[in-house]
PDB file of N, CA and C in Angstrom:
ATOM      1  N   UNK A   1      99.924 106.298 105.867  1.00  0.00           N
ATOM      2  CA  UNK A   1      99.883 105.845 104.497  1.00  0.00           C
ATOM      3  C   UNK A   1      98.636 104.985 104.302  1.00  0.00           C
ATOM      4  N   UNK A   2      98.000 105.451 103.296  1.00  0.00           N
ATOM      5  CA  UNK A   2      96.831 104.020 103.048  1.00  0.00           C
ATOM      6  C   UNK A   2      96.900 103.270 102.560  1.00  0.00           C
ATOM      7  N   UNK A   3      96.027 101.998 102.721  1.00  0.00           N
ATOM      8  CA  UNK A   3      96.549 100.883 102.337  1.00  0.00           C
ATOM      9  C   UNK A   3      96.369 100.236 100.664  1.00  0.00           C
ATOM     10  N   UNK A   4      97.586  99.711 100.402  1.00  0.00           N
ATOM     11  CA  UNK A   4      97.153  99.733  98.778  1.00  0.00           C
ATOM     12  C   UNK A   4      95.815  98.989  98.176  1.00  0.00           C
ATOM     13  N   UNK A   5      95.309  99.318  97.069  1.00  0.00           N
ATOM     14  CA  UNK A   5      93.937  99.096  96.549  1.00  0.00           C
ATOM     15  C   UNK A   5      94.603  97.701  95.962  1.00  0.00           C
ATOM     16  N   UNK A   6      93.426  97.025  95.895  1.00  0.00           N
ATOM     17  CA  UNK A   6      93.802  95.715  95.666  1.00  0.00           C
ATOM     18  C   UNK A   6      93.083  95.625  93.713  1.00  0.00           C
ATOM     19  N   UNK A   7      94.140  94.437  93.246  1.00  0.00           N
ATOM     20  CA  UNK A   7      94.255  94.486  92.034  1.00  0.00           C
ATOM     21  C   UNK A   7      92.947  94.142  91.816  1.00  0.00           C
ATOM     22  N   UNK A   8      92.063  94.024  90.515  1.00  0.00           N
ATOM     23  CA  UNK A   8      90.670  93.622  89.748  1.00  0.00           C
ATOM     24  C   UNK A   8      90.840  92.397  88.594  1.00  0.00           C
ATOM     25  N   UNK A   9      91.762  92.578  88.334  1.00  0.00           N
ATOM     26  CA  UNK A   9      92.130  92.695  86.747  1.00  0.00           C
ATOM     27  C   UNK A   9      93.616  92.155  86.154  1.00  0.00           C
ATOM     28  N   UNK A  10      94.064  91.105  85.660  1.00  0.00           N
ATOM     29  CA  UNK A  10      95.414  90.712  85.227  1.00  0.00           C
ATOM     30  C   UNK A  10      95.551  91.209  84.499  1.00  0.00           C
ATOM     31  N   UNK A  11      97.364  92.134  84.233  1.00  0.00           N
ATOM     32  CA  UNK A  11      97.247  93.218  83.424  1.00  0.00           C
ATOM     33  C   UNK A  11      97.839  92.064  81.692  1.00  0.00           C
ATOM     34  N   UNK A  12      98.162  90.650  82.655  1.00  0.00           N
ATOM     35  CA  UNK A  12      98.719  89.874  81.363  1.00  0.00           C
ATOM     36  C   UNK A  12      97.756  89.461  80.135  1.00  0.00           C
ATOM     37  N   UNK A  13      96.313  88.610  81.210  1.00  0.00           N
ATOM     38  CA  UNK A  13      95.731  88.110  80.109  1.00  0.00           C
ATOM     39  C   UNK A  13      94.402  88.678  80.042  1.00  0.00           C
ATOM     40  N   UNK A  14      94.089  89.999  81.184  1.00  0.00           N
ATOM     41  CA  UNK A  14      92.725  90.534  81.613  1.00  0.00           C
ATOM     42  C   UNK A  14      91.911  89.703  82.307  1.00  0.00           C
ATOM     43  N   UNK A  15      92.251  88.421  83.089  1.00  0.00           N
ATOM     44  CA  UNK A  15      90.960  87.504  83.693  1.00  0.00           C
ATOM     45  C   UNK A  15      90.788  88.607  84.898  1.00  0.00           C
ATOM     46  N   UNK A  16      89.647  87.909  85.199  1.00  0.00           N
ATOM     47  CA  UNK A  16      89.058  88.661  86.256  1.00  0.00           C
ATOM     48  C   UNK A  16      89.394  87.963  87.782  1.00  0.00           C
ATOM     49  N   UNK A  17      89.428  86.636  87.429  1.00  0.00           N
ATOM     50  CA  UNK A  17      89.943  85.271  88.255  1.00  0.00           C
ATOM     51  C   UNK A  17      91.258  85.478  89.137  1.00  0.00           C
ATOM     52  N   UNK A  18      91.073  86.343  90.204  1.00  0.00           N
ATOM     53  CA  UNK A  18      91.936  86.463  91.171  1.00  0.00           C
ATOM     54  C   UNK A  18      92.156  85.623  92.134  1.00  0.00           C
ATOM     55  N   UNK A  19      93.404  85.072  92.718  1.00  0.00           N
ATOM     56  CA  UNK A  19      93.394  84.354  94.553  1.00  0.00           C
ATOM     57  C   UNK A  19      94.694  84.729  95.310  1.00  0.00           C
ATOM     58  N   UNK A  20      94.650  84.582  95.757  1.00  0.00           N
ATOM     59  CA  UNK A  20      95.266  84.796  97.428  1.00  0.00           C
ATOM     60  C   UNK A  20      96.001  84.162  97.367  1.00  0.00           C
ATOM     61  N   UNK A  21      97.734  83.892  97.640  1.00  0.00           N
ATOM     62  CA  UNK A  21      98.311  83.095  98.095  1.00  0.00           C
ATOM     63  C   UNK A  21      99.563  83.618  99.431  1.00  0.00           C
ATOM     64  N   UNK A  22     100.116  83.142 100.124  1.00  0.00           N
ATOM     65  CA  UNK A  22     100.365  82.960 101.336  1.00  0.00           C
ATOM     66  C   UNK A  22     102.170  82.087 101.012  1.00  0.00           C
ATOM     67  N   UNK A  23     103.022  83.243 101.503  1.00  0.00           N
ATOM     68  CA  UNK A  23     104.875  82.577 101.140  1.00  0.00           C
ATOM     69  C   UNK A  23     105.224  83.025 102.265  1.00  0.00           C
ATOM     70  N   UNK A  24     105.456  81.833 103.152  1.00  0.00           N
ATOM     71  CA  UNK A  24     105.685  81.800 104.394  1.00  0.00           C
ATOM     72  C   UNK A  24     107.102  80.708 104.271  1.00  0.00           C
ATOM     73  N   UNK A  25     107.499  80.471 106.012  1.00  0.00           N
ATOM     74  CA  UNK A  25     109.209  79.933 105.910  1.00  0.00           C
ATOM     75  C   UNK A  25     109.860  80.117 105.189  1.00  0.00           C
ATOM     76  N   UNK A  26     111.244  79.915 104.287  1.00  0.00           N
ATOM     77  CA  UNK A  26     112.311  80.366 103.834  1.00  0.00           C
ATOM     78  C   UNK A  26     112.174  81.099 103.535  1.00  0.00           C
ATOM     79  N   UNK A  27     110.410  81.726 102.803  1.00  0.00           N
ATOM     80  CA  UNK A  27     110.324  82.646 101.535  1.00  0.00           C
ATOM     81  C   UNK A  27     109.964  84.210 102.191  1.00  0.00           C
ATOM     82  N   UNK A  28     109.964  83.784 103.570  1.00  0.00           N
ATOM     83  CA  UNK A  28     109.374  84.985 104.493  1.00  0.00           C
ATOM     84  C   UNK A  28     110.945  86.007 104.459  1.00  0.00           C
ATOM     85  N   UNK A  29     110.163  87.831 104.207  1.00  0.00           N
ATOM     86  CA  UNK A  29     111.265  88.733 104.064  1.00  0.00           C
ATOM     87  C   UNK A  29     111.669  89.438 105.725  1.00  0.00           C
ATOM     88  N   UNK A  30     112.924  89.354 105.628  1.00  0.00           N
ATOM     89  CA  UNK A  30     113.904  89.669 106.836  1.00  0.00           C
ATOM     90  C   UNK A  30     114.459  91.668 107.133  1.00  0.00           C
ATOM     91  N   UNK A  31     114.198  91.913 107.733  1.00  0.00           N
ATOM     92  CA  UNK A  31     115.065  93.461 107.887  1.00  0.00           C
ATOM     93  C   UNK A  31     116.674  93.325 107.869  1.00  0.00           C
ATOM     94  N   UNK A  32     117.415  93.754 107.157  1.00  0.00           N
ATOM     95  CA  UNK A  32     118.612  93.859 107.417  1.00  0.00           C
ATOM     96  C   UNK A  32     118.904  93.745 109.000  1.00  0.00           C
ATOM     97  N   UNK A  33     119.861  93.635 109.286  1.00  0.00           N
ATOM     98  CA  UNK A  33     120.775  93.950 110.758  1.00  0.00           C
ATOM     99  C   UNK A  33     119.999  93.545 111.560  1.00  0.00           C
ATOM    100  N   UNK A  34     118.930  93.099 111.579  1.00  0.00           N
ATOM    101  CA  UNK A  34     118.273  93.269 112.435  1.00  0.00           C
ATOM    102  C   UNK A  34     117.574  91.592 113.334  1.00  0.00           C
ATOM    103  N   UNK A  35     117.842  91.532 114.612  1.00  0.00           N
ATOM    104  CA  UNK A  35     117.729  90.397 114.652  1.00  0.00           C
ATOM    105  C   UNK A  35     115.792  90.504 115.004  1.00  0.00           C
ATOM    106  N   UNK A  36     115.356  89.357 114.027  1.00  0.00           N
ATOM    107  CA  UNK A  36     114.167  89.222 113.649  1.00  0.00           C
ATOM    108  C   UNK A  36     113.163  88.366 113.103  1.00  0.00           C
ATOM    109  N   UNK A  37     112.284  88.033 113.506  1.00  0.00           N
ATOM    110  CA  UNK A  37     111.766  86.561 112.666  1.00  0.00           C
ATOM    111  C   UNK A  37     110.922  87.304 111.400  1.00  0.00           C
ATOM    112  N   UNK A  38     110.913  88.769 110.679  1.00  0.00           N
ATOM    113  CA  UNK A  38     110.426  88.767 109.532  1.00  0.00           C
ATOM    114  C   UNK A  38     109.080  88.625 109.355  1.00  0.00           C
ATOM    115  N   UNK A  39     108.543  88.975 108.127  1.00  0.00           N
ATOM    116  CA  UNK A  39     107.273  88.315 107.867  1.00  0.00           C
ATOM    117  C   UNK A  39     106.935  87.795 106.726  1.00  0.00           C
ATOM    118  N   UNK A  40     106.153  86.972 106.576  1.00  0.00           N
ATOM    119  CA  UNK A  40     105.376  86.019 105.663  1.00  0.00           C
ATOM    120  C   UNK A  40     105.097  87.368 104.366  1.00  0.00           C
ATOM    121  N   UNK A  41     104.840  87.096 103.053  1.00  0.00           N
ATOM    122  CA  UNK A  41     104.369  87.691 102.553  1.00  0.00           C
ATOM    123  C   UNK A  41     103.032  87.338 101.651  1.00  0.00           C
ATOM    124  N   UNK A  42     101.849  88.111 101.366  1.00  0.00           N
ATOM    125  CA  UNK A  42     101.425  87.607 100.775  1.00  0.00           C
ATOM    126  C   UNK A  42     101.192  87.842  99.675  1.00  0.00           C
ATOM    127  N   UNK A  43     100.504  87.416  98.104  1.00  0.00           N
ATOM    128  CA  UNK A  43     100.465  87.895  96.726  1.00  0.00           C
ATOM    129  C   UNK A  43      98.796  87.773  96.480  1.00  0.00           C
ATOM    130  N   UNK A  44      98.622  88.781  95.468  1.00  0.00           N
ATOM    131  CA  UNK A  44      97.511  88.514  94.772  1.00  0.00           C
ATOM    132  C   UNK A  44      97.958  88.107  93.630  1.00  0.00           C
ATOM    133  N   UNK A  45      97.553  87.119  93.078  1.00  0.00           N
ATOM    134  CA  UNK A  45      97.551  86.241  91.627  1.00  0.00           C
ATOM    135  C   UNK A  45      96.485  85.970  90.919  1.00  0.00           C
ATOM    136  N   UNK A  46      96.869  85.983  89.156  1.00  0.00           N
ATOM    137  CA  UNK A  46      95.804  85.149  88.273  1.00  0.00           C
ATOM    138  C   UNK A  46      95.794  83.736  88.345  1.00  0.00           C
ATOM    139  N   UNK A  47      94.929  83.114  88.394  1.00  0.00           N
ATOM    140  CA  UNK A  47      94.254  81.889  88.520  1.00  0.00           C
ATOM    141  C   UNK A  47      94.337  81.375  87.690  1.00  0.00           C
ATOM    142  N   UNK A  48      94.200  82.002  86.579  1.00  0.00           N
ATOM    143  CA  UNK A  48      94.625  81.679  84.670  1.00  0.00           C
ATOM    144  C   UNK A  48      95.985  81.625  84.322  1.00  0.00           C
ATOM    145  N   UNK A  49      96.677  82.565  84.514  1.00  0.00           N
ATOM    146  CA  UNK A  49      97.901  82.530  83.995  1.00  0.00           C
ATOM    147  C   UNK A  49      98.759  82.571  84.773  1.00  0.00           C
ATOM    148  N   UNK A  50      98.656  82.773  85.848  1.00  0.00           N
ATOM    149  CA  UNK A  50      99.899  82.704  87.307  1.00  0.00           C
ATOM    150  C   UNK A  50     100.205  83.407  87.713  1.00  0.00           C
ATOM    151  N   UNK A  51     100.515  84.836  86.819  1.00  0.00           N
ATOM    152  CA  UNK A  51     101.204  86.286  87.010  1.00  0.00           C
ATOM    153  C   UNK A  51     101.016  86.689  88.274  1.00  0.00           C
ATOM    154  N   UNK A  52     102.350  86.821  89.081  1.00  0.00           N
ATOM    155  CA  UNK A  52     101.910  87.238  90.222  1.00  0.00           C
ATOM    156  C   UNK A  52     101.724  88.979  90.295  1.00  0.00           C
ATOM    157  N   UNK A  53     100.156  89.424  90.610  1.00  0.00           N
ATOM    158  CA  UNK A  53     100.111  91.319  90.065  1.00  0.00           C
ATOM    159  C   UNK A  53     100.680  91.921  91.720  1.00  0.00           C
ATOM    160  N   UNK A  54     100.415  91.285  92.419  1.00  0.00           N
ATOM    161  CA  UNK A  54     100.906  92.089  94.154  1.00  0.00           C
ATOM    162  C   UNK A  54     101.000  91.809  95.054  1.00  0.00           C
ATOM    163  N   UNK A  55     102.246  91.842  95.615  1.00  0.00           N
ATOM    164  CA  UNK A  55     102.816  91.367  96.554  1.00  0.00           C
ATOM    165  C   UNK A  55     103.224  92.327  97.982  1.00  0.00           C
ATOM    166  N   UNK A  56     102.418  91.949  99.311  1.00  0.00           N
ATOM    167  CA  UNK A  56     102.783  92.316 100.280  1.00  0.00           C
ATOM    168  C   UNK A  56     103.561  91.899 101.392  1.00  0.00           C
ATOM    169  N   UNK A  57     104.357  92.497 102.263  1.00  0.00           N
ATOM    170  CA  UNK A  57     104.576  91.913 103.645  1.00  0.00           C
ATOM    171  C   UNK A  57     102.823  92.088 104.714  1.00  0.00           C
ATOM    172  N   UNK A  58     103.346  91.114 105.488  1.00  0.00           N
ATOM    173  CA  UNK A  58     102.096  90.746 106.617  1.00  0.00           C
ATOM    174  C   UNK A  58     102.271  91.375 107.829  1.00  0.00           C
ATOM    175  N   UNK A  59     103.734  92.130 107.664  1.00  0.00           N
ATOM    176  CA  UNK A  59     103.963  92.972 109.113  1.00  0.00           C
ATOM    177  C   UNK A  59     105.121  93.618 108.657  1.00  0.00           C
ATOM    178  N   UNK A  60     104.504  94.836 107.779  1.00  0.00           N
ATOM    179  CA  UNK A  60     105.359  95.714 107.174  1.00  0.00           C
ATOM    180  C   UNK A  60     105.721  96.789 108.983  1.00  0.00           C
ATOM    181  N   UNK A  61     105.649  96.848 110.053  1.00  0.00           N
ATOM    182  CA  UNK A  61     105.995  97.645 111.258  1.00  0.00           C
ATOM    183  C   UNK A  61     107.359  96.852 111.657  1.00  0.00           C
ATOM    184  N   UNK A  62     107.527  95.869 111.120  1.00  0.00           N
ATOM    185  CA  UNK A  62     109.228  94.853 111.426  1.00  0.00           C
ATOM    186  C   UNK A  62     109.998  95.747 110.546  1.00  0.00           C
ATOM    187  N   UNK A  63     109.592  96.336 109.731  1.00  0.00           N
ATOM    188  CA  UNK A  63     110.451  97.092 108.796  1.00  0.00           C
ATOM    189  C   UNK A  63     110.925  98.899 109.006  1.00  0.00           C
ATOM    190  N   UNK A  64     110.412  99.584 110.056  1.00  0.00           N
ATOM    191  CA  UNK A  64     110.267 100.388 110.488  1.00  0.00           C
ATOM    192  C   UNK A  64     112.058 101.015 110.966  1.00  0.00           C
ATOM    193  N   UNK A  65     112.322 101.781 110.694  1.00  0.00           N
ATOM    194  CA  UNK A  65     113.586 102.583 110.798  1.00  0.00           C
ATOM    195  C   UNK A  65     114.739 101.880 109.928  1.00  0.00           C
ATOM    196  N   UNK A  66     114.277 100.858 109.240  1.00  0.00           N
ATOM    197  CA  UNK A  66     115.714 100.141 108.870  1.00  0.00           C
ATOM    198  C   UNK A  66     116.632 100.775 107.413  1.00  0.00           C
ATOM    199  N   UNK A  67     116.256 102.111 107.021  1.00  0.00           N
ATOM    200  CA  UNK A  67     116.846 102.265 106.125  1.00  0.00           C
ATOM    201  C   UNK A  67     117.963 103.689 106.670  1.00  0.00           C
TER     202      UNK A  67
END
């Protein structure tokens, strides 16, 4: 699978003003059943208006057979 294209553009207010943010401990996502420490996820966000446009896991391979 390739990896998703990263956003340009807020589809809320159109800034161009993108950053990076980083949701780690409690907020980090878990596999069902599975005993696991999960991973952190991270978002691309507007800087202007907050909207969070995309959100990844940091070790989408923890997630592997669990459905």
């Amino acid at each position: 699978m390739a990896k998703p294209s990263r956003a340009t553009e807020c589809p809320k207010c159109c800034s161009t003003d993108l950053g990076k943010a980083n949701q780690t401990g409690y907020g980090a996502v878990y596999p069902p059943n599975k005993m696991s420490l999960g991973s952190d996820v991270e978002h691309i966000m507007c800087t202007d208006c907050g909207l969070i446009i995309e959100s990844y896991v940091k070790k989408p391979e923890k997630f592997k057979n669990t459905l």
